[in-house]
Structures are given as structure tokens and as C-alpha cells.
C-alpha atoms as a PDB file:
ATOM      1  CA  UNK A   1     -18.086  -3.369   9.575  1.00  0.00           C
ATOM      2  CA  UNK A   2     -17.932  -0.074   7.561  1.00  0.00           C
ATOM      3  CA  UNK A   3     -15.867   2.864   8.783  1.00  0.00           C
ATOM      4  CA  UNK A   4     -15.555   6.591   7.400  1.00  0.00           C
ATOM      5  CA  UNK A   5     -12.413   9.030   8.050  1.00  0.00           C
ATOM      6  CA  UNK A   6     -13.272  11.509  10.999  1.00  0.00           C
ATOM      7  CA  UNK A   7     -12.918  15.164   9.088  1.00  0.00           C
ATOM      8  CA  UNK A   8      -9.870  16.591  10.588  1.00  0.00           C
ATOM      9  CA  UNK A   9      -9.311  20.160  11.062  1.00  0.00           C
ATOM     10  CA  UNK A  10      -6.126  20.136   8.921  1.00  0.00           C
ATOM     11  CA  UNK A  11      -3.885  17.584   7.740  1.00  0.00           C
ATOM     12  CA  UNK A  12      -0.301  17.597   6.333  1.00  0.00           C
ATOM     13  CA  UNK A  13       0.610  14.922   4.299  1.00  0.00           C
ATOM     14  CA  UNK A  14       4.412  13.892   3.204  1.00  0.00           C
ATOM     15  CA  UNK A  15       6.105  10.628   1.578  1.00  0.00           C
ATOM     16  CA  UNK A  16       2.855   8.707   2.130  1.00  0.00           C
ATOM     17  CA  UNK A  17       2.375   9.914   5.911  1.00  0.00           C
ATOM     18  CA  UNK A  18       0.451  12.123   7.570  1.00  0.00           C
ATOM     19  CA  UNK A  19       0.236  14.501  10.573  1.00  0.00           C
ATOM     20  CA  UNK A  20      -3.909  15.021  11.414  1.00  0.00           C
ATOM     21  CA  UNK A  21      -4.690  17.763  13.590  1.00  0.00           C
ATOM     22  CA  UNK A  22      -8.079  16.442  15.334  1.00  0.00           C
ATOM     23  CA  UNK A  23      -9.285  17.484  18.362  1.00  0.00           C
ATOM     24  CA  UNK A  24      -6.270  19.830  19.754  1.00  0.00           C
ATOM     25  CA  UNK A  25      -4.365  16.892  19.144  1.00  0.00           C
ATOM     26  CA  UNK A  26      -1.818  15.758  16.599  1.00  0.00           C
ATOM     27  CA  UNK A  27      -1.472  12.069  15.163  1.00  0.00           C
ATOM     28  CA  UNK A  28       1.132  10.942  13.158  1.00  0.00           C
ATOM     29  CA  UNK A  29      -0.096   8.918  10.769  1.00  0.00           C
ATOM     30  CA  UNK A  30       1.749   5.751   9.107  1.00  0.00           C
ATOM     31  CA  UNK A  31       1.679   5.183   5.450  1.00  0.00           C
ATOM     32  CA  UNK A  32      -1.066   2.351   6.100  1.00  0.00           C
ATOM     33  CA  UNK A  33      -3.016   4.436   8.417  1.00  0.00           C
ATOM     34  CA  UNK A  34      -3.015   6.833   6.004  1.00  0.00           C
ATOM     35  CA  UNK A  35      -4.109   4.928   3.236  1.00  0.00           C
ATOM     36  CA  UNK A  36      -7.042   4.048   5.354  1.00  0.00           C
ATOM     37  CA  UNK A  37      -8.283   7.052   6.003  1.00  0.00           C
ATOM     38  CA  UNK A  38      -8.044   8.069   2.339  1.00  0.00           C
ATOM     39  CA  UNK A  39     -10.013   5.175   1.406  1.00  0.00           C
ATOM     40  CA  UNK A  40     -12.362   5.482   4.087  1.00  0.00           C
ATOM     41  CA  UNK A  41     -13.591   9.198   3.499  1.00  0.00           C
ATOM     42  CA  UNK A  42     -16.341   8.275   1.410  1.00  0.00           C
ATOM     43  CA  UNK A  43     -16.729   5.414   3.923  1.00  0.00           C
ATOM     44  CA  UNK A  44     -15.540   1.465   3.132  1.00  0.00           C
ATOM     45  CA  UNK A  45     -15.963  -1.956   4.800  1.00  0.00           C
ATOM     46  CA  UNK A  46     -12.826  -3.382   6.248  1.00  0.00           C
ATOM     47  CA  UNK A  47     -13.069  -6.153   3.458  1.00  0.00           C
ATOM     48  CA  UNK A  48     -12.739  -3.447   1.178  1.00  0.00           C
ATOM     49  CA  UNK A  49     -10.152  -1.732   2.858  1.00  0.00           C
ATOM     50  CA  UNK A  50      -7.998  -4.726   3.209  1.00  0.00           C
ATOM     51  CA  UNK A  51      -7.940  -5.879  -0.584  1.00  0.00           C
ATOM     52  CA  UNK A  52      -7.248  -2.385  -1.145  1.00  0.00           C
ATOM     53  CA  UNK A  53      -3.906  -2.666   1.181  1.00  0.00           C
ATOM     54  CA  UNK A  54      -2.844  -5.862   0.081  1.00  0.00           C
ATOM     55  CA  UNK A  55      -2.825  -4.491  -3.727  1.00  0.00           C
ATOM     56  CA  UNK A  56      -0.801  -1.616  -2.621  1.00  0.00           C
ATOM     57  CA  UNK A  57       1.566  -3.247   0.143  1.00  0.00           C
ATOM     58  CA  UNK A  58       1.195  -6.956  -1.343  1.00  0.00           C
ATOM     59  CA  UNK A  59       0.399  -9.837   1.077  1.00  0.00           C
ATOM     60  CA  UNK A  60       1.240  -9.583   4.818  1.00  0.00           C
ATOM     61  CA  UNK A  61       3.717 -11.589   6.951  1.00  0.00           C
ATOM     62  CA  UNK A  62       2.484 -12.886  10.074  1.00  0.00           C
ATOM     63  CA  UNK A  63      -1.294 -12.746   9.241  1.00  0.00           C
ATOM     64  CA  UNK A  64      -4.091 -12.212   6.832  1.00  0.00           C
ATOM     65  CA  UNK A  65      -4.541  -8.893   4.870  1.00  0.00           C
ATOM     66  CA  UNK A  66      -7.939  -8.674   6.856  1.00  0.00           C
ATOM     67  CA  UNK A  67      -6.533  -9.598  10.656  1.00  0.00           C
ATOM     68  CA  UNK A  68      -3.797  -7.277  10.086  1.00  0.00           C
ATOM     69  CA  UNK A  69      -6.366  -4.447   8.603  1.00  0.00           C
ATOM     70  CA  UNK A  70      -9.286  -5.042  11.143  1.00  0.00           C
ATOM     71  CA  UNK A  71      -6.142  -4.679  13.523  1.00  0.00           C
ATOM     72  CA  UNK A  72      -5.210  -1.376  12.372  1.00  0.00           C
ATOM     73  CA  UNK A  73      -8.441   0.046  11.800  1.00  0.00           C
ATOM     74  CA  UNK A  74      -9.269  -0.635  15.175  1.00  0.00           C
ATOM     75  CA  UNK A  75      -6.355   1.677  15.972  1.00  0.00           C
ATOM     76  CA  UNK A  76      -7.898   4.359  14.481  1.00  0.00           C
ATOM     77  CA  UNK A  77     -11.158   3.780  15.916  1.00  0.00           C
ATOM     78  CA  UNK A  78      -9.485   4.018  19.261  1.00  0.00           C
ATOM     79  CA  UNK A  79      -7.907   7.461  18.672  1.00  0.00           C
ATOM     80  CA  UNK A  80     -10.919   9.305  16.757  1.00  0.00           C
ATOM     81  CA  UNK A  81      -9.518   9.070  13.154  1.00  0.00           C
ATOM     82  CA  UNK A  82     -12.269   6.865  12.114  1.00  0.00           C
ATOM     83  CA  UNK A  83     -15.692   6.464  13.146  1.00  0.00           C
ATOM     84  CA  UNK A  84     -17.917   3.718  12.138  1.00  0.00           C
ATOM     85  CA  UNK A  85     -20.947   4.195   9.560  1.00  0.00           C
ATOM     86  CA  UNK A  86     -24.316   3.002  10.695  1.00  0.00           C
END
């Protein structure tokens, strides 16, 4: 699956977080999510995304760097922040 950062109407970002103002709404944004969505806003396949996190975070407890990331960006699908590419 490939995925691409929903444009947000403004975003504040601070010590590798971010607050995304989407909708009327505000998200916070963990460090992870955050990467994400940086790497997604060209648009990126979860395979992608997860080598990407593993390089940065190193290897995950309690799971694979792609459960874990398929896991998360389905988060973000869930609350707008992503949207997948056809």
C-alpha cells in the first residue's frame, strides 16, 4: 500500500512532534507519526516507510518494523492525516 500526507492547513512542529491543524481539528502528532507524514508527502509505500523508521528509531520491541508501521499508519489513515495513493 502507498500513502501520501493529507495537506494540513497549518502545522507547528517542535522536538520532533507536531500539532496539525486539519479539518477544524487539532492532532498531536508523535515523533513517529510525524516522521510519517514527512516521508509520506511526496507519497511512500509502507515498506518504504518502515525501513525508513527502523534506520531512524532502530529495530522495534514487540514486533516487526513493518507490523508496528502498517500499525501506525493505519492510525493516521483513521484520523485524515494520510490518505492512500491510487
Amino acid at each position: 500500500m502507498r500513502v501520501r500526507a493529507v495537506v494540513a492547513h497549518d502545522e507547528l512542529h517542535r522536538d520532533g512532534e507536531s500539532l496539525v491543524l486539519l479539518d477544524g481539528q487539532v492532532h498531536r502528532v508523535s515523533a513517529l507519526g510525524t516522521m510519517i507524514r514527512d516521508r509520506a508527502r511526496h507519497g511512500a509505500s509502507v515498506e518504504e516507510l518502515a525501513a525508513a523508521l527502523e534506520e531512524e528509531f532502530g529495530r522495534p520491541t514487540g514486533g516487526t518494523a513493518l507490523e508496528l508501521t502498517t500499525g501506525a499508519v493505519q492510525t493516521l489513515l483513521d484520523v485524515g492525516l494520510l490518505a492512500p495513493e491510487e
